[in-house]
C-alpha atoms as a PDB file:
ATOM      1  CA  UNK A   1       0.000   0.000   0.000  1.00  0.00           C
ATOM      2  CA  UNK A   2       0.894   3.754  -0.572  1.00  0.00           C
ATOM      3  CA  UNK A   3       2.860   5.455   2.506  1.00  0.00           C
ATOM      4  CA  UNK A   4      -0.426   7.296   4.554  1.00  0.00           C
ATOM      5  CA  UNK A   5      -0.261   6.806   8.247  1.00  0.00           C
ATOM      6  CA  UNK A   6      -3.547   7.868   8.609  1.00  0.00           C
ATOM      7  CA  UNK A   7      -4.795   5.457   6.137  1.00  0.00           C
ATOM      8  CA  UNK A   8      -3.322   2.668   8.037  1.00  0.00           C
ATOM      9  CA  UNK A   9      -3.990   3.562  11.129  1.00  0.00           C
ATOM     10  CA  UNK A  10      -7.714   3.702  10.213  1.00  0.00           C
ATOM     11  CA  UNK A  11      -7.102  -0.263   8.447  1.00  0.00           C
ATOM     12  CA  UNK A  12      -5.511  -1.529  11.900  1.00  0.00           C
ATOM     13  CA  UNK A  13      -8.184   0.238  14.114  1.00  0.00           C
ATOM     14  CA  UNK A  14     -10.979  -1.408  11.793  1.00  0.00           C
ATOM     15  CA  UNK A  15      -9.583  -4.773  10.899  1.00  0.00           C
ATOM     16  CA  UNK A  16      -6.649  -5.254  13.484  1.00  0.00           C
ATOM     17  CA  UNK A  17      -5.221  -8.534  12.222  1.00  0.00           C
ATOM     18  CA  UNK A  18      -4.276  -6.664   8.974  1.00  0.00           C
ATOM     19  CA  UNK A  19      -0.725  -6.907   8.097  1.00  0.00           C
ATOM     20  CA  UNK A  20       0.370  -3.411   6.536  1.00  0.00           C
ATOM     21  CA  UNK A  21       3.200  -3.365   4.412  1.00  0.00           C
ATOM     22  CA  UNK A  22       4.116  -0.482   2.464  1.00  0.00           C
ATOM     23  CA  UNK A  23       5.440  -0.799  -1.221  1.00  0.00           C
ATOM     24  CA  UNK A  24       9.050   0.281  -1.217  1.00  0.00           C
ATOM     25  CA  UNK A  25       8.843   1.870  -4.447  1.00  0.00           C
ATOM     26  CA  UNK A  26       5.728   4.246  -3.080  1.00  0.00           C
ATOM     27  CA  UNK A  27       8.255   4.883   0.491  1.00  0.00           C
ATOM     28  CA  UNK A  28      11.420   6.012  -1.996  1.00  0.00           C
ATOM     29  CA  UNK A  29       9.323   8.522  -4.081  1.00  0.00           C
ATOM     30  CA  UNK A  30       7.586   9.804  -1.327  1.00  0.00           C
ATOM     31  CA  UNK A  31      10.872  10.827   0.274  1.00  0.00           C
ATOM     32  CA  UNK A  32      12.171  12.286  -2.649  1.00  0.00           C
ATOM     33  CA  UNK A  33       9.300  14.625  -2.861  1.00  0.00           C
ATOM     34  CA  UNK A  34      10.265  15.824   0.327  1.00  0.00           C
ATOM     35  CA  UNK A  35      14.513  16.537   0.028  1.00  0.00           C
ATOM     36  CA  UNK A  36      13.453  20.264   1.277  1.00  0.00           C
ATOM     37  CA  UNK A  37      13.248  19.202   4.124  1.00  0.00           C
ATOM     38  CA  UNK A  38      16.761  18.842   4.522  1.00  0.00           C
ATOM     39  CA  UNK A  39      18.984  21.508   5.183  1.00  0.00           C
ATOM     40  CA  UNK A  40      21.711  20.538   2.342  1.00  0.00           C
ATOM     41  CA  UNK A  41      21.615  18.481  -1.089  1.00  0.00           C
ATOM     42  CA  UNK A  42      24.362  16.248   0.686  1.00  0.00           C
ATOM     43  CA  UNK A  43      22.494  15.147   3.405  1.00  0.00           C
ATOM     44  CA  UNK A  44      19.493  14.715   1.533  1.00  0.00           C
ATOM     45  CA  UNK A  45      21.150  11.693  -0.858  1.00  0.00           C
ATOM     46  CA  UNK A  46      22.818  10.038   2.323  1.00  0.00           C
ATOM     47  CA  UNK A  47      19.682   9.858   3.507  1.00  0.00           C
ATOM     48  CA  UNK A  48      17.925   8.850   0.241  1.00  0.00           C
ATOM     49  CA  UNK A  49      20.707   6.002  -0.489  1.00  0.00           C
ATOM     50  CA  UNK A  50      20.178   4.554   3.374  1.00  0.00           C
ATOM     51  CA  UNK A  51      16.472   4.333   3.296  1.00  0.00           C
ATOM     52  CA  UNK A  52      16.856   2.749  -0.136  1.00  0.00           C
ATOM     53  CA  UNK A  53      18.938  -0.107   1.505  1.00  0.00           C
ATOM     54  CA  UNK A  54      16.833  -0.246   4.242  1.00  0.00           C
ATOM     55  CA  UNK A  55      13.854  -0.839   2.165  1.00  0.00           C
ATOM     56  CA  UNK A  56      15.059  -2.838  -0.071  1.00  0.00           C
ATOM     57  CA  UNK A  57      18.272  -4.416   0.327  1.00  0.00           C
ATOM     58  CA  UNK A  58      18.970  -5.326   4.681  1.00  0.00           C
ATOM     59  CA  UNK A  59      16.332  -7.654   4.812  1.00  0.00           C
ATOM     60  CA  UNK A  60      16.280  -9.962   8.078  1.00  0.00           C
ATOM     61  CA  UNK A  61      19.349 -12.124   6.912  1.00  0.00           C
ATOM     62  CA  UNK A  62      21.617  -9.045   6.977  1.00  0.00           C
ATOM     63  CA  UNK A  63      19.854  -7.590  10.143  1.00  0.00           C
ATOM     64  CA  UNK A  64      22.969  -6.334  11.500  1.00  0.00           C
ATOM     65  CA  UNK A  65      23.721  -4.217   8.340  1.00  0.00           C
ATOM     66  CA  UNK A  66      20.342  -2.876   8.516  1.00  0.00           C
ATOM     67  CA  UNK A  67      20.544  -2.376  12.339  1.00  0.00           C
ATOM     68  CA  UNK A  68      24.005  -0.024  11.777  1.00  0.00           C
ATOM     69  CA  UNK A  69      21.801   1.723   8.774  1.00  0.00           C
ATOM     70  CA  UNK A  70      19.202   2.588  10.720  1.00  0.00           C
ATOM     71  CA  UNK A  71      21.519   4.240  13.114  1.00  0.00           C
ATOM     72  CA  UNK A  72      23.261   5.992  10.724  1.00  0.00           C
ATOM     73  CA  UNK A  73      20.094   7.275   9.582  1.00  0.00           C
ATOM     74  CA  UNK A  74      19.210   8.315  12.851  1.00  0.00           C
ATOM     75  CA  UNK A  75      22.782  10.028  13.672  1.00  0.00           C
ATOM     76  CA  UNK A  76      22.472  11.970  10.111  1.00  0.00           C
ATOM     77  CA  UNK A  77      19.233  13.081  11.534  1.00  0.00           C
ATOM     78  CA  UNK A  78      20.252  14.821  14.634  1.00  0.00           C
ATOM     79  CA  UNK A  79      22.355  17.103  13.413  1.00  0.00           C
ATOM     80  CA  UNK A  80      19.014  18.341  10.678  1.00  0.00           C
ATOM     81  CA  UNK A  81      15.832  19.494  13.012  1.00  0.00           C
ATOM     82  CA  UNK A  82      13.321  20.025   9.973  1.00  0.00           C
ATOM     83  CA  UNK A  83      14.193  16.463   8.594  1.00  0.00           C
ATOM     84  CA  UNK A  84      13.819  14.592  11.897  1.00  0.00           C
ATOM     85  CA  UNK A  85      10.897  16.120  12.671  1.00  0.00           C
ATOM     86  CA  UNK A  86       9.873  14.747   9.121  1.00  0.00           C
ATOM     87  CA  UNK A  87      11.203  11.161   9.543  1.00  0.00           C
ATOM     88  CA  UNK A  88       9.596  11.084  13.257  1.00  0.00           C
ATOM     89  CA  UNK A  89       6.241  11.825  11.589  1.00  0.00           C
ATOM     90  CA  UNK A  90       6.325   9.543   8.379  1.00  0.00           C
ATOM     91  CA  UNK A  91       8.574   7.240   9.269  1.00  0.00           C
ATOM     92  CA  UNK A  92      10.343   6.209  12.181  1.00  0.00           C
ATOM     93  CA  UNK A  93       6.603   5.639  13.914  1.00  0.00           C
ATOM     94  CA  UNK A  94       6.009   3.151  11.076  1.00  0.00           C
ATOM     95  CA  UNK A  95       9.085   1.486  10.299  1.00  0.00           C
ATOM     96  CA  UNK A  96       7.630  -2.074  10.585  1.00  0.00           C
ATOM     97  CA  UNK A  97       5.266  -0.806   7.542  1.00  0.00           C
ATOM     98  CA  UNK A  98       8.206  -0.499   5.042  1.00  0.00           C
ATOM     99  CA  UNK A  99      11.936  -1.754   6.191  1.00  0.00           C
ATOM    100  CA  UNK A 100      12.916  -4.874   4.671  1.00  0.00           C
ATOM    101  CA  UNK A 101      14.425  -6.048   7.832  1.00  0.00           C
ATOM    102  CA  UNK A 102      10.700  -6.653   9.223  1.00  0.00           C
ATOM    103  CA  UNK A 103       9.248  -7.870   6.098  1.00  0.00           C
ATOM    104  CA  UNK A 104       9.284 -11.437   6.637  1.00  0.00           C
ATOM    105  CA  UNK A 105       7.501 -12.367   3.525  1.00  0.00           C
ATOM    106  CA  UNK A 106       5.743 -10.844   0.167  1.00  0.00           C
ATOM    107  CA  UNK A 107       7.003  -8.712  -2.307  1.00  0.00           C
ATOM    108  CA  UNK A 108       8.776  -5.442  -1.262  1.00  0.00           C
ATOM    109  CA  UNK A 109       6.323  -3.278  -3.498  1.00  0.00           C
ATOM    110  CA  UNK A 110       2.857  -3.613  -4.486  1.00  0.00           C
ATOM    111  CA  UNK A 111       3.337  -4.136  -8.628  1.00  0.00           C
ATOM    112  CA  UNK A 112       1.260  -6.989  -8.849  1.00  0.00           C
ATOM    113  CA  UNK A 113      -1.292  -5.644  -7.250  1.00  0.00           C
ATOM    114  CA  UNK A 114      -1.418  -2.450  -8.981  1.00  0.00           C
ATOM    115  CA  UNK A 115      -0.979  -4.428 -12.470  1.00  0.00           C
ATOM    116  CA  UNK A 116      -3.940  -6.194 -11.898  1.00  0.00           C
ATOM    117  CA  UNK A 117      -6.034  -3.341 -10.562  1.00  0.00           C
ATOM    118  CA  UNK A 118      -5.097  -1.754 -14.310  1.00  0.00           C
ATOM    119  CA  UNK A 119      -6.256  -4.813 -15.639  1.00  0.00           C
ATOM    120  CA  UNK A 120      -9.570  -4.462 -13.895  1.00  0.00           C
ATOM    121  CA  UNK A 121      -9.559  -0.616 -14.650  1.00  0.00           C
ATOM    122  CA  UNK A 122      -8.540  -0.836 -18.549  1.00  0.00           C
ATOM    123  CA  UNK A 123     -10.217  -3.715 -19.676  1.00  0.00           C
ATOM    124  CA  UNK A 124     -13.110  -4.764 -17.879  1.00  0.00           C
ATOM    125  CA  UNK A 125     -14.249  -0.821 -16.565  1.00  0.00           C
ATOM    126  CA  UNK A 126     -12.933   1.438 -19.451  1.00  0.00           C
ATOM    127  CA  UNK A 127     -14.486   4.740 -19.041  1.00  0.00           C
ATOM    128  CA  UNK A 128     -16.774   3.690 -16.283  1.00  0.00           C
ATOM    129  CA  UNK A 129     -16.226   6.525 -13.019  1.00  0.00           C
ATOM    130  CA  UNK A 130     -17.508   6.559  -9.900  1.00  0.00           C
ATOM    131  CA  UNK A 131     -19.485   3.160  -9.647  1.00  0.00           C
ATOM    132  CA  UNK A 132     -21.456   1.346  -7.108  1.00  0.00           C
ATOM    133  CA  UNK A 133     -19.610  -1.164  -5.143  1.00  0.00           C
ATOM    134  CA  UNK A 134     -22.383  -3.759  -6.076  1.00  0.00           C
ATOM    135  CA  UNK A 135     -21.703  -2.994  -9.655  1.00  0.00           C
ATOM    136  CA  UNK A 136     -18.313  -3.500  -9.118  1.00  0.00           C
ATOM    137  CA  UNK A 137     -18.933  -6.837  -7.611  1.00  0.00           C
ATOM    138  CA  UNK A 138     -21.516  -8.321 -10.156  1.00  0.00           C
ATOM    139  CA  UNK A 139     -19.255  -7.024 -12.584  1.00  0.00           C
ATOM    140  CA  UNK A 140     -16.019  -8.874 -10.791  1.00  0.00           C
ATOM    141  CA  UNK A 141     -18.749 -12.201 -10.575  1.00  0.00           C
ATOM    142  CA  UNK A 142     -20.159 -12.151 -13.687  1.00  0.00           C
ATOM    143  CA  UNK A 143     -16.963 -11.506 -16.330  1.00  0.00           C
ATOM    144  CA  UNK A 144     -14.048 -11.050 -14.316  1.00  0.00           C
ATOM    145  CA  UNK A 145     -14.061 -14.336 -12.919  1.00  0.00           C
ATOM    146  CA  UNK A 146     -15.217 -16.194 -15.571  1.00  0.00           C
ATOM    147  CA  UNK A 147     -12.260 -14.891 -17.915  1.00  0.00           C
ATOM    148  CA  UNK A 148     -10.121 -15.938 -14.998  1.00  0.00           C
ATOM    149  CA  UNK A 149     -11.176 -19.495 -14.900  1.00  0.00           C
ATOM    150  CA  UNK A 150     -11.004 -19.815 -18.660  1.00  0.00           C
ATOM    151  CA  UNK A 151      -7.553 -18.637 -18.689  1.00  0.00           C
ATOM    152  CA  UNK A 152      -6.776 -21.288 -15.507  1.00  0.00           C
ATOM    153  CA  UNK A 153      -8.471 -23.881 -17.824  1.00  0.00           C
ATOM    154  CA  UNK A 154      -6.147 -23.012 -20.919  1.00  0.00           C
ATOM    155  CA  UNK A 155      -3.314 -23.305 -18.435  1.00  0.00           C
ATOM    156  CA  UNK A 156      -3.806 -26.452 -17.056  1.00  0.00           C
ATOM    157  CA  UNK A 157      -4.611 -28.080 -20.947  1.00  0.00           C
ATOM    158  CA  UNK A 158      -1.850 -26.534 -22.969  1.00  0.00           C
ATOM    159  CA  UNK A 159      -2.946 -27.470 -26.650  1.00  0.00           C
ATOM    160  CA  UNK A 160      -1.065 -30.315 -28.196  1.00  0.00           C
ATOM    161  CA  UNK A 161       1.321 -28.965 -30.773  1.00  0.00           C
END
């Protein structure tokens, strides 16, 4: 899911065995829409280059790496008010959400499910706005799954060439 704390927060309050995990891809441009927050260029792209490690690359078999990141991240932050203020608010209050390190399974960003939600949008809603929920669903019942279950049928029974 996208990086909104108040989004989540409403999720876990409403279903609480939800598992939140933000894509990394949505956590890295999020952050660079916000490099005025820091008071030099420099500082900005050490910051930048940590979180992307931390998001994508210390997962929990190099937990130590992403342990001395995460400090480093929070030492570069001291020093830069207006940034840490930032980081407390976005961030640091919702790191389990988005550092690889935590993610103990499923994909670091949310492609997939964003491919498929074009799917739904582009070929089975094309210039359809603002509809029902039960629309949505009868539509989801009565050709969305269908196509899907032809598809799973072709795959199962390749032709024989």
């Amino acid at each position: 899911m996208d990086c909104a704390p108040q989004i989540a927060q409403a999720i876990e309050e409403s279903i609480p065995q939800a598992q939140i995990l933000w894509c990394g891809v949505h956590v890295l441009r999020a952050i660079l829409r916000k490099s005025n927050k820091f008071s030099s260029q420099e500082k900005f792209e050490q910051f930048y280059n940590l979180m992307k490690d931390l998001v994508f690359k210390l997962d929990a078999e190099h937990e130590e790496e992403a342990n001395a990141a995460y400090d480093q991240v929070l030492e570069l932050l001291d020093t830069d008010p207006t940034a840490s203020q930032y980081f407390n608010r976005q961030w640091r209050y919702n790191i389990s959400r988005w550092i690889a390190r935590d993610r103990r399974e499923g994909d670091a960003t949310n492609n997939i499910a964003e491919a498929h939600f074009r799917t739904l949008k582009h070929d089975y809603f094309p210039d359809r706005k603002n509809l029902r929920i039960d629309d949505v669903i009868i539509e989801i019942y009565t050709k969305v799954i269908p196509s899907f279950v032809i598809k799973l049928k072709i795959d199962q029974n390749p032709a024989d060439d």
